[in-house]
C-alpha atoms as a PDB file:
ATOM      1  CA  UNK A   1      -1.096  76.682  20.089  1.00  0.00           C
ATOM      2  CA  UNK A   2      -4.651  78.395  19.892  1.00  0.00           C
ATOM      3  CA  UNK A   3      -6.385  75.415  18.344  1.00  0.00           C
ATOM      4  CA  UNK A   4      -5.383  73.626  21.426  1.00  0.00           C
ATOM      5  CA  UNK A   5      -5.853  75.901  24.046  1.00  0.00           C
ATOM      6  CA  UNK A   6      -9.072  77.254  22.696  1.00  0.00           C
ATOM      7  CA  UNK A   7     -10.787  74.407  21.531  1.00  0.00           C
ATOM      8  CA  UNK A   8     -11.743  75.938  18.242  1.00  0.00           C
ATOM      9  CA  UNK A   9     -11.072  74.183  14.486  1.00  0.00           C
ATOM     10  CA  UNK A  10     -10.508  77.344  12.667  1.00  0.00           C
ATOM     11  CA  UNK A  11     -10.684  77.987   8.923  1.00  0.00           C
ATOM     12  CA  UNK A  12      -9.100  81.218   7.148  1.00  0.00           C
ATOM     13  CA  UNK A  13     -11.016  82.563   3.937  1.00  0.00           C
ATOM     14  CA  UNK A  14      -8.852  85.301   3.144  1.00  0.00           C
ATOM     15  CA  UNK A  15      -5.106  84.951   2.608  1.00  0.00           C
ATOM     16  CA  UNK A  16      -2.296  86.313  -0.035  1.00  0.00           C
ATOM     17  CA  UNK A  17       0.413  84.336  -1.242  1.00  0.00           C
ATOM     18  CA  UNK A  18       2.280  85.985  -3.578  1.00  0.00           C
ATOM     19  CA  UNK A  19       4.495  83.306  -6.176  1.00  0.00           C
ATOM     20  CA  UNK A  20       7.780  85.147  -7.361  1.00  0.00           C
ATOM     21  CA  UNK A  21      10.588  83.083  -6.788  1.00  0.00           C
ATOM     22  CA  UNK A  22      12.948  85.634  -4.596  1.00  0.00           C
ATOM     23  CA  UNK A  23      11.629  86.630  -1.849  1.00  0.00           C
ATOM     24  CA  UNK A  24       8.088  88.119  -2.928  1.00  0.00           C
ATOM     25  CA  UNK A  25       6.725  90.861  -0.460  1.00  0.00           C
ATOM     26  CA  UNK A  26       3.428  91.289   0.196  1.00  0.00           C
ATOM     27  CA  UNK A  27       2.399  94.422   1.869  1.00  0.00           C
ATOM     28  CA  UNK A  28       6.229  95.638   3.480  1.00  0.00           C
ATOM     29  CA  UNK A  29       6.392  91.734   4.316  1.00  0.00           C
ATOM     30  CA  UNK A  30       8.491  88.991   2.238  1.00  0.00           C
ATOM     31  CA  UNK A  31       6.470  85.592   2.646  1.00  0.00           C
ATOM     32  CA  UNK A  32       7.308  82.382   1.293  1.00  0.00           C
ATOM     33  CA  UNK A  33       4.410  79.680   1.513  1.00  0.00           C
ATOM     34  CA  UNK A  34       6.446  78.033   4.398  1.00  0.00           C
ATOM     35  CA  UNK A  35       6.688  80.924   6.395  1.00  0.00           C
ATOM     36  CA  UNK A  36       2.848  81.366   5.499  1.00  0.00           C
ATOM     37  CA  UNK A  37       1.996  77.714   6.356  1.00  0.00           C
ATOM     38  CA  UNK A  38       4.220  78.100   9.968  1.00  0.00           C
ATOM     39  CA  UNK A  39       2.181  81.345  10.681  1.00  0.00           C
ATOM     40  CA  UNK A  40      -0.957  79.497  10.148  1.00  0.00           C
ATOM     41  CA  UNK A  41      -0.245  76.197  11.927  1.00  0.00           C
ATOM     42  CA  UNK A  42       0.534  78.462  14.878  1.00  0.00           C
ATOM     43  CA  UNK A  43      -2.626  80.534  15.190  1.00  0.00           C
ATOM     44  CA  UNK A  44      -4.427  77.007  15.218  1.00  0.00           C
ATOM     45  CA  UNK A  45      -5.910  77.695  11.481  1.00  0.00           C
ATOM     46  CA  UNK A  46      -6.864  74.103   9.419  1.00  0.00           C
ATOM     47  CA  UNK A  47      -7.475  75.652   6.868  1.00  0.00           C
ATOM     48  CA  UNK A  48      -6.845  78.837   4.530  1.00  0.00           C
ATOM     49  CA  UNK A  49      -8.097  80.200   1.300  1.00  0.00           C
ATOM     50  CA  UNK A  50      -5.397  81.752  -0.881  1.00  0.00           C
ATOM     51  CA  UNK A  51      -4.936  83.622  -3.637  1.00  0.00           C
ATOM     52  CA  UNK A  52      -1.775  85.930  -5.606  1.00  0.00           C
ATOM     53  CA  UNK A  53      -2.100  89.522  -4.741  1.00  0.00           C
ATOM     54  CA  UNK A  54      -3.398  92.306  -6.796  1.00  0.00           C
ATOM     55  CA  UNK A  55      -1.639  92.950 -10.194  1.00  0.00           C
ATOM     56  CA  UNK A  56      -3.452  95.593 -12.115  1.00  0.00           C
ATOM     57  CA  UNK A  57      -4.189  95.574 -16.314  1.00  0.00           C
ATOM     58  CA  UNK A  58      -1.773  92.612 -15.389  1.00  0.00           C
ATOM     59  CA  UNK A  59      -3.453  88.565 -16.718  1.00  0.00           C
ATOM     60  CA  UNK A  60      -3.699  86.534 -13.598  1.00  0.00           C
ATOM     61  CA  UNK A  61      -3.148  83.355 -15.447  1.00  0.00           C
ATOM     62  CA  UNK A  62       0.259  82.394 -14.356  1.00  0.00           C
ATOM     63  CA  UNK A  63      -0.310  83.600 -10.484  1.00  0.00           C
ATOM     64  CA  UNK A  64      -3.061  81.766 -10.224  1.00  0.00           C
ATOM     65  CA  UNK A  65      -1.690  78.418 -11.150  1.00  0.00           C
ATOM     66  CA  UNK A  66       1.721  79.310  -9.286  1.00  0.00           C
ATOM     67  CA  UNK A  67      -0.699  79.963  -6.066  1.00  0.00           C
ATOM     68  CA  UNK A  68      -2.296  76.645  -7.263  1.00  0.00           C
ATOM     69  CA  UNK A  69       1.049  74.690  -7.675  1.00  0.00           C
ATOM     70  CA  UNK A  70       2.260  76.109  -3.817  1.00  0.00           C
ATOM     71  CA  UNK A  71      -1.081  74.589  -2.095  1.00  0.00           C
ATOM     72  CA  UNK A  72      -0.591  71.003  -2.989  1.00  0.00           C
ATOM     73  CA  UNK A  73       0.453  68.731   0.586  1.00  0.00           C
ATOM     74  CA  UNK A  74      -0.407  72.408   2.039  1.00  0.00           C
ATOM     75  CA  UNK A  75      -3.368  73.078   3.969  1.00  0.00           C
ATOM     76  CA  UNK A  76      -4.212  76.163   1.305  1.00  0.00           C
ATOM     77  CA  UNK A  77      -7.470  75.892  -0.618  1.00  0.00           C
ATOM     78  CA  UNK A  78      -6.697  78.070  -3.648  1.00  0.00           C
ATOM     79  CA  UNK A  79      -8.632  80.717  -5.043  1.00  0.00           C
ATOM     80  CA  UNK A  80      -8.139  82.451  -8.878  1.00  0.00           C
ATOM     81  CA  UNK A  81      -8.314  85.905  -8.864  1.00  0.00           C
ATOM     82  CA  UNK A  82     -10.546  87.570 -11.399  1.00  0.00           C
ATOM     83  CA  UNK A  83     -10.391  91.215 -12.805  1.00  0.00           C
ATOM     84  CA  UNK A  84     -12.844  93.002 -14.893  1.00  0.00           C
ATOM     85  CA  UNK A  85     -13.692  95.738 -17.920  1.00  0.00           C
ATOM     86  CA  UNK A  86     -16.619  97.833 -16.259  1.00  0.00           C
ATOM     87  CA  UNK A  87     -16.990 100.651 -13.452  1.00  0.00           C
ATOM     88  CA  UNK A  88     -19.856 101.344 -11.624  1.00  0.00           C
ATOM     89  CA  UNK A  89     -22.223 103.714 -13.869  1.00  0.00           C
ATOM     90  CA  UNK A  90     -23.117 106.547 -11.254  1.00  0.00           C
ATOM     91  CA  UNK A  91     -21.284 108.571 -13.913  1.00  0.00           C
ATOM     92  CA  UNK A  92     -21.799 109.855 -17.166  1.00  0.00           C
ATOM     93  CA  UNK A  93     -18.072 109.094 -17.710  1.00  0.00           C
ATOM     94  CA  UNK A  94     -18.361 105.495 -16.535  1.00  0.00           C
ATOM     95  CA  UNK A  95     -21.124 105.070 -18.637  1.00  0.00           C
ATOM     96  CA  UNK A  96     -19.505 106.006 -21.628  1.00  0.00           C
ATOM     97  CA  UNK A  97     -16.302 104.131 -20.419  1.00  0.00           C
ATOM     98  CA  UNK A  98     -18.035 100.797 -19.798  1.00  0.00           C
ATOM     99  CA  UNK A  99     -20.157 101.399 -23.538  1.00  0.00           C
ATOM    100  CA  UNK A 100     -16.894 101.649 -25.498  1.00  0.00           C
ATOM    101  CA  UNK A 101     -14.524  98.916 -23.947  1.00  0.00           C
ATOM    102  CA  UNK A 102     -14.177  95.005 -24.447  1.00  0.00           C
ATOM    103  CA  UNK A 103     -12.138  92.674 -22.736  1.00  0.00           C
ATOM    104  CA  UNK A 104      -8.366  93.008 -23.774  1.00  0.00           C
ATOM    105  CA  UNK A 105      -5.685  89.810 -23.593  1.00  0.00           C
ATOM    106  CA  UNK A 106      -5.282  90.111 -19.712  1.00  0.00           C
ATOM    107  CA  UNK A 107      -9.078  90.106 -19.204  1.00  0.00           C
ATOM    108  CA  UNK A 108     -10.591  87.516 -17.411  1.00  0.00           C
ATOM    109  CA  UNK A 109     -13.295  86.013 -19.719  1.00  0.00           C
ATOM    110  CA  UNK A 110     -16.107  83.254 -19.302  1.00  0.00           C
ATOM    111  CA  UNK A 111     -13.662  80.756 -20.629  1.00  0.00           C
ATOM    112  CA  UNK A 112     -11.384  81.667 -17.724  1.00  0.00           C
ATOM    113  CA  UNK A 113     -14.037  81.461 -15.384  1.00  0.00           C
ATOM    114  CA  UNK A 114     -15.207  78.084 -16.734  1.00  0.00           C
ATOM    115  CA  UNK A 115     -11.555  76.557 -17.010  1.00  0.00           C
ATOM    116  CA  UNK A 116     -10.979  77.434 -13.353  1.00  0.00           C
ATOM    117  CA  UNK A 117     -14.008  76.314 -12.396  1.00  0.00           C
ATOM    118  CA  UNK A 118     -13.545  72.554 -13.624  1.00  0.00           C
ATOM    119  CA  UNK A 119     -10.184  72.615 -12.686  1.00  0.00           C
ATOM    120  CA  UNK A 120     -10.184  70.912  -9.212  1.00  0.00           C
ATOM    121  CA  UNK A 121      -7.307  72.951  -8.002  1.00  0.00           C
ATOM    122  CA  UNK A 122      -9.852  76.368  -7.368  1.00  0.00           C
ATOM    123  CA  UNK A 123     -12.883  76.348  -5.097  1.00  0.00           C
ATOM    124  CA  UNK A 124     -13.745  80.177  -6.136  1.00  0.00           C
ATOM    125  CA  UNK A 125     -12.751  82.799  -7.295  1.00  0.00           C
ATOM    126  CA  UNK A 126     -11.563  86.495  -5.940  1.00  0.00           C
ATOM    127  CA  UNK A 127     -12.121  90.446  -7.130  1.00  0.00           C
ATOM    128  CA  UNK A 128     -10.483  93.689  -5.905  1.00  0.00           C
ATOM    129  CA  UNK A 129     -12.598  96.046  -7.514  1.00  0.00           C
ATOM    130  CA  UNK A 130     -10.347  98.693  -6.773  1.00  0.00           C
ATOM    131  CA  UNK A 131      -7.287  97.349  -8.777  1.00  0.00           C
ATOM    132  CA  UNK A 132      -9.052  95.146 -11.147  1.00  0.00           C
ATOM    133  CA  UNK A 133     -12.880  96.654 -12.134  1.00  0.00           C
ATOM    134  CA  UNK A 134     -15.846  94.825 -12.398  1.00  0.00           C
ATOM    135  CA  UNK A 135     -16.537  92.085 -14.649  1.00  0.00           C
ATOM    136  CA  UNK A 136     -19.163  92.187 -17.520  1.00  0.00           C
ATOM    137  CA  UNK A 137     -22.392  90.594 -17.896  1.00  0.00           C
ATOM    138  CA  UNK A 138     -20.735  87.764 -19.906  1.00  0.00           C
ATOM    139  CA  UNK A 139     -18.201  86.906 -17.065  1.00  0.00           C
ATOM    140  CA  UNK A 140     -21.030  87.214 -14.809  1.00  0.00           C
ATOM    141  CA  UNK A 141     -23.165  85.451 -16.389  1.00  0.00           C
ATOM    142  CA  UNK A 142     -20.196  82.246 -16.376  1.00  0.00           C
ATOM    143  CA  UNK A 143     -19.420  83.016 -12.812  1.00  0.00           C
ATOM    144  CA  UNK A 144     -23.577  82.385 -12.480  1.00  0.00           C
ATOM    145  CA  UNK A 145     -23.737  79.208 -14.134  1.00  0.00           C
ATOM    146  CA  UNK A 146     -20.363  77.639 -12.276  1.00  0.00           C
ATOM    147  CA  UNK A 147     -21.812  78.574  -9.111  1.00  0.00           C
ATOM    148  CA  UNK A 148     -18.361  78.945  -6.979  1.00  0.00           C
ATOM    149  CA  UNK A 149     -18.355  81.750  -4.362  1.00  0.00           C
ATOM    150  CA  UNK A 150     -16.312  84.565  -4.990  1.00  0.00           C
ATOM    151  CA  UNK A 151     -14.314  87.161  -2.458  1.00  0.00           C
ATOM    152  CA  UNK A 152     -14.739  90.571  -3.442  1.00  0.00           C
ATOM    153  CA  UNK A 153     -12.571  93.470  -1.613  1.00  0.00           C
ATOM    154  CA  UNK A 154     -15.106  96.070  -0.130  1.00  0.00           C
ATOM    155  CA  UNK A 155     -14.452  99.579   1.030  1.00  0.00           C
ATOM    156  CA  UNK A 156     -14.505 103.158  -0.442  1.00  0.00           C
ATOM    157  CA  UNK A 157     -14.003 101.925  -3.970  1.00  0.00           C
ATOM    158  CA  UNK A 158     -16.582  99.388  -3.540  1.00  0.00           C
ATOM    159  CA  UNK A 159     -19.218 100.423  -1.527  1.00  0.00           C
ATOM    160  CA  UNK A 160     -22.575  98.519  -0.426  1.00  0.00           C
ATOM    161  CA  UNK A 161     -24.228 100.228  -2.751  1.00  0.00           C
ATOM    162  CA  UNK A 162     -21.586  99.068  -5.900  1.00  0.00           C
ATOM    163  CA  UNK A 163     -22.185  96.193  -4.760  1.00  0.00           C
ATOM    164  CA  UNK A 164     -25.651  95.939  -4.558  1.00  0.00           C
ATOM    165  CA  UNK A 165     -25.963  96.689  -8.132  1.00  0.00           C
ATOM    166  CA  UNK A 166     -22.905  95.022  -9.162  1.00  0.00           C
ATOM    167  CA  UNK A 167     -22.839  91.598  -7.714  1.00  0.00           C
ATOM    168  CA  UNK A 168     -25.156  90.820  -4.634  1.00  0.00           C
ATOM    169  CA  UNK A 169     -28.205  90.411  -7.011  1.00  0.00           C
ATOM    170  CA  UNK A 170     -26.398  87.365  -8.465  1.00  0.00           C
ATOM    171  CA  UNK A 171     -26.876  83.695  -7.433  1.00  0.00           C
ATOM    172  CA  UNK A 172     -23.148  82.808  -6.327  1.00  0.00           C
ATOM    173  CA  UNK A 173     -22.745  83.589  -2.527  1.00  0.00           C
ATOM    174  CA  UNK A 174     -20.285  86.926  -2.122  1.00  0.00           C
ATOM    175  CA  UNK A 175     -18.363  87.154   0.636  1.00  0.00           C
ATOM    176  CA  UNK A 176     -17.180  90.984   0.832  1.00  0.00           C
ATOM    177  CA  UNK A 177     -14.278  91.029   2.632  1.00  0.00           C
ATOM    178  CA  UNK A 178     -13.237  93.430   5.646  1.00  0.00           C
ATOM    179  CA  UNK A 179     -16.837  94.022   6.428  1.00  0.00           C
ATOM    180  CA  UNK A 180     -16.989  96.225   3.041  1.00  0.00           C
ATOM    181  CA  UNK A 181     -15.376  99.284   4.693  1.00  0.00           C
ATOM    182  CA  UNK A 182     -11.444  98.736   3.996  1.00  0.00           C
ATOM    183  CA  UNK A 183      -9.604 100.676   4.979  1.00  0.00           C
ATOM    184  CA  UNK A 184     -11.623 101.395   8.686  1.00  0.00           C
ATOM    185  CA  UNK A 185     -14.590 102.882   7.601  1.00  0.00           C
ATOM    186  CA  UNK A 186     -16.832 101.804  10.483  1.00  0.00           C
ATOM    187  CA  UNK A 187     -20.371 103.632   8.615  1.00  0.00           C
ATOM    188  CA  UNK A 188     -19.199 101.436   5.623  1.00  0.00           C
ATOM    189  CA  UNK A 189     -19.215  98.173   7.569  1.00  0.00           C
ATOM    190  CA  UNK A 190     -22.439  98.622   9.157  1.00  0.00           C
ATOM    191  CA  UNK A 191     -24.133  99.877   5.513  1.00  0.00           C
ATOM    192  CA  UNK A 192     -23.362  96.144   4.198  1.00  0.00           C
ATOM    193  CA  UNK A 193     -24.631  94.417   7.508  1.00  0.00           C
ATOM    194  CA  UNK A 194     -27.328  96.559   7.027  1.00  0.00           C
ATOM    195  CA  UNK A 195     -27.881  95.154   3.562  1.00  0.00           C
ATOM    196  CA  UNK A 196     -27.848  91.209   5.087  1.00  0.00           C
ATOM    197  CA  UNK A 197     -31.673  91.575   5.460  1.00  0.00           C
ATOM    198  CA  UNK A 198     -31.899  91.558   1.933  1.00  0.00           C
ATOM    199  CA  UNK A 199     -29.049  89.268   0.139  1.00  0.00           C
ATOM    200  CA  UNK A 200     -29.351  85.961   1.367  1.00  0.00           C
ATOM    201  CA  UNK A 201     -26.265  85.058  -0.981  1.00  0.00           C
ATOM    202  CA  UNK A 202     -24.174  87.819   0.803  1.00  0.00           C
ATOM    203  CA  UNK A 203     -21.424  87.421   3.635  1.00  0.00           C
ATOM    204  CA  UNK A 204     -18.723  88.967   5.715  1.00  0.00           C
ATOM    205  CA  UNK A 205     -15.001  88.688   5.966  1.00  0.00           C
ATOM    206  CA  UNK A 206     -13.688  90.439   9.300  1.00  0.00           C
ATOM    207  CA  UNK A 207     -10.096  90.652   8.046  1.00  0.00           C
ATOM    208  CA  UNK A 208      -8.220  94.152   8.957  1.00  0.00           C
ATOM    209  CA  UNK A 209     -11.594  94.994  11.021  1.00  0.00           C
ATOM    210  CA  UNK A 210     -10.372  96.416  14.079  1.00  0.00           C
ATOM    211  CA  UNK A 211     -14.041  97.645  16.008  1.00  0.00           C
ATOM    212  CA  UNK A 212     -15.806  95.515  18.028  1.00  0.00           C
ATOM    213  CA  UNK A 213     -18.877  97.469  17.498  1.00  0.00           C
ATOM    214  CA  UNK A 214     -19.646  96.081  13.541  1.00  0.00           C
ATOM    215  CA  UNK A 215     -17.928  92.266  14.569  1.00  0.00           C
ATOM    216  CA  UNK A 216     -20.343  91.788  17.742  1.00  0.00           C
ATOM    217  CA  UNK A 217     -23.481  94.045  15.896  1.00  0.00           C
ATOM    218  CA  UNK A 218     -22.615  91.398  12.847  1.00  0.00           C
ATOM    219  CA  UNK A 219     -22.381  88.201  14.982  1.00  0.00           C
ATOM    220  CA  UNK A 220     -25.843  88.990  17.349  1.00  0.00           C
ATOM    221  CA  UNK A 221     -27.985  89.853  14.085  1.00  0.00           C
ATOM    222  CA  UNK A 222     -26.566  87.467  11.564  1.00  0.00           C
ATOM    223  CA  UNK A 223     -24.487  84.818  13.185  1.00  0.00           C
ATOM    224  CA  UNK A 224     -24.610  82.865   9.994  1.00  0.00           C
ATOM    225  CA  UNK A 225     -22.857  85.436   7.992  1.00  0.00           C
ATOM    226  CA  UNK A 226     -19.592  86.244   8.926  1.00  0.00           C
ATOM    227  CA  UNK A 227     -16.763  84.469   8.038  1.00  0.00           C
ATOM    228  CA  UNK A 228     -12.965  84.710   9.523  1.00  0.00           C
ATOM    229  CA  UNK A 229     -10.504  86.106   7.814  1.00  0.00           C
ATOM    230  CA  UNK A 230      -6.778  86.548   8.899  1.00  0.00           C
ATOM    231  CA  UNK A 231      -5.518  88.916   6.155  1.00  0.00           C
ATOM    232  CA  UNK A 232      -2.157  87.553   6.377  1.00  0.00           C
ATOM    233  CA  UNK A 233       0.266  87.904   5.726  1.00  0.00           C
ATOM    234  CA  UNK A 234      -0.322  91.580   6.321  1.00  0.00           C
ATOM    235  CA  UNK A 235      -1.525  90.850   9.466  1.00  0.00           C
ATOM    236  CA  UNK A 236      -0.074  87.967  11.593  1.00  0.00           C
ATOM    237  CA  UNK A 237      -2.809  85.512  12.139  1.00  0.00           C
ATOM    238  CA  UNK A 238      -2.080  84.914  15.727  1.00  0.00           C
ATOM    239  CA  UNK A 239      -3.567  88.743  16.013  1.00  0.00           C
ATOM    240  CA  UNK A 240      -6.349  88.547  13.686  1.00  0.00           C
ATOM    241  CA  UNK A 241      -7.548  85.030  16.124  1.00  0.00           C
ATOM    242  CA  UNK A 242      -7.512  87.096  19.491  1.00  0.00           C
ATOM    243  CA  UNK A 243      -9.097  90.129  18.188  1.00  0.00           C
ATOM    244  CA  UNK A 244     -12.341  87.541  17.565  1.00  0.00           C
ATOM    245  CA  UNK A 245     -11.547  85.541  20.622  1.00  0.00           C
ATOM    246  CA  UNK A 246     -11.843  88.793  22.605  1.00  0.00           C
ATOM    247  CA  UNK A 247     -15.038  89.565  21.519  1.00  0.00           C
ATOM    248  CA  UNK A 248     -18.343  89.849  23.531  1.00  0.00           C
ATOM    249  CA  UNK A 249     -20.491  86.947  22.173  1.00  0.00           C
ATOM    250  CA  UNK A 250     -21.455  83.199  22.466  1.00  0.00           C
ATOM    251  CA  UNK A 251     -19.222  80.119  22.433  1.00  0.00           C
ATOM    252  CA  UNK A 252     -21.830  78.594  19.629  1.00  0.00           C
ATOM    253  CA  UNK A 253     -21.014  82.696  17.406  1.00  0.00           C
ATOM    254  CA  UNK A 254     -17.320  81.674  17.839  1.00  0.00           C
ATOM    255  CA  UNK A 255     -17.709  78.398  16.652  1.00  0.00           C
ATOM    256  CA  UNK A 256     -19.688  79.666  13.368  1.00  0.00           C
ATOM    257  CA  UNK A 257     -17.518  82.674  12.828  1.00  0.00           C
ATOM    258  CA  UNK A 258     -14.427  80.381  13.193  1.00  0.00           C
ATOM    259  CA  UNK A 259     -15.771  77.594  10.624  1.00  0.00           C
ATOM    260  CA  UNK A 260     -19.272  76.734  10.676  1.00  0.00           C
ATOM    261  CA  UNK A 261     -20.239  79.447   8.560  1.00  0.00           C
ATOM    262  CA  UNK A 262     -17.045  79.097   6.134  1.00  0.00           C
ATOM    263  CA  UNK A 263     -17.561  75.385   5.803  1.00  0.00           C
ATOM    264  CA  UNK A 264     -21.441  75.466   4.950  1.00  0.00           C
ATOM    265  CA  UNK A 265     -20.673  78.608   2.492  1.00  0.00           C
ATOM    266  CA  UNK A 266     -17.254  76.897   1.177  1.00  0.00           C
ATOM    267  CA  UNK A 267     -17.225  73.082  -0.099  1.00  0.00           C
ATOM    268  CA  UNK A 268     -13.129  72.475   0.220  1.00  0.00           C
ATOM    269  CA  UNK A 269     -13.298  74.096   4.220  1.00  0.00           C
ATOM    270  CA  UNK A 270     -15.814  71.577   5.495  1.00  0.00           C
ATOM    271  CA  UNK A 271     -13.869  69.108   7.812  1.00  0.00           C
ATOM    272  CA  UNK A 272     -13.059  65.862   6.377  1.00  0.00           C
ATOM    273  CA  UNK A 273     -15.989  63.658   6.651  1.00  0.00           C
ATOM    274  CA  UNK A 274     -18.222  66.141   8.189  1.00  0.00           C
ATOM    275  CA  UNK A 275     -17.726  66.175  11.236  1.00  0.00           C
END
């Protein structure tokens, strides 16, 4: 097992498990959260942050508590995932858009945010602004004053820019995940490292980031920042270890990428004790 032979306590931030009841599938794969937990415990992870998948103009109510439900006596820390009214306003069209239109029933609203919050079963929250939209000022203003972090999905629909004027200005910590250039768009990922210099609240999730170039570029200018991600269970953990095992940096960047970073960033990853 890679905890073992490596010597590393490793903590996940960015996991799907989906909660149907027959066989759910998750990206061309059908997971349960046993075969989740088994693919875990194998790669050597502790820990993992999970969430339900994407459901779009869909309420997230019932998938988060099922993902809730599914992480008791497993070692899954579970996130709720969010969704939103507004687009970014680049465009006249957006503008108009986001002027005209309020939260329907299967909006997340500050209520949400606050019932989540103070329910001890979530430890943040999650946004894929390309299925879901972003949130409006009163949701952001809740997700402000509850002060969890929150995962947002980063790449062409969500660009460092979006997110500069979207979310990074805020006080919760962000963690954009897949280096903010899902799917593979290398000038993406080094735009938001780019933008590190000036978010102190904003960090990176390496799932489904297959260049060295932005993980090492990350790790040597900001070793505090980035955060490991497996991405399963599109991608087996196992593969998502080695590809930051193989990389060219420091035993002490390993150790922070791994979990120091997660654990100082993310209250429930912290090892028991802390130690």
């Amino acid at each position: 097992m890679l905890e073992l032979e490596q010597g590393f306590r490793i903590v996940d931030v960015y996991a799907r498990l989906s909660t149907g009841d027959t066989g759910p599938r998750v990206d061309g794969r059908s997971v349960t959260p046993d075969q989740l937990e088994r693919e875990i415990h194998q790669a050597g992870i502790t820990k993992s942050i999970v969430f339900p998948p994407a459901r779009p103009n869909r309420r997230y109510l019932a998938p988060n508590n099922g993902v809730a439900r599914r992480s008791v006596d497993r070692p899954f820390v579970a996130f709720a995932r969010i969704n939103g009214t507004r687009r970014p306003t680049a465009s006249a069209t957006d503008r108009l858009r986001n002027a005209v239109r309020s939260r329907d029933d299967h909006h997340t609203s500050p209520a949400d945010i606050e019932r989540c919050a103070y329910d001890d079963r979530f430890h943040g929250f999650v946004l894929d602004p390309s299925a879901d939209d972003y949130p409006d000022e009163d949701v952001l203003a809740a997700l402000e004053a509850v002060d969890l972090p929150v995962i947002v999905r980063g790449g062409a629909d969500a660009t460092p820019e979006t997110l500069a004027s979207t979310l990074l200005e805020r006080s919760f910590p962000v963690v954009v995940a897949h280096f903010g250039g899902h799917p593979l768009d290398r000038s993406l990922m080094h735009d938001l490292i780019d933008l590190l210099e000036e978010y102190d609240g904003c960090y990176l999730e390496t799932s489904f980031v297959r260049y060295r170039d932005p993980l090492e570029r990350a790790l040597l200018e900001h070793p505090d920042r980035v955060l490991f991600g497996s991405g399963a269970p599109a991608c087996h953990p196992d593969v998502a270890v080695m590809e930051i095992l193989t990389l060219d940096v420091s035993e002490d960047k390993l150790w922070r990428i791994f979990s120091k970073n997660a654990a100082r960033v993310i209250d429930a990853l912290a090892p028991a004790g802390g130690a």
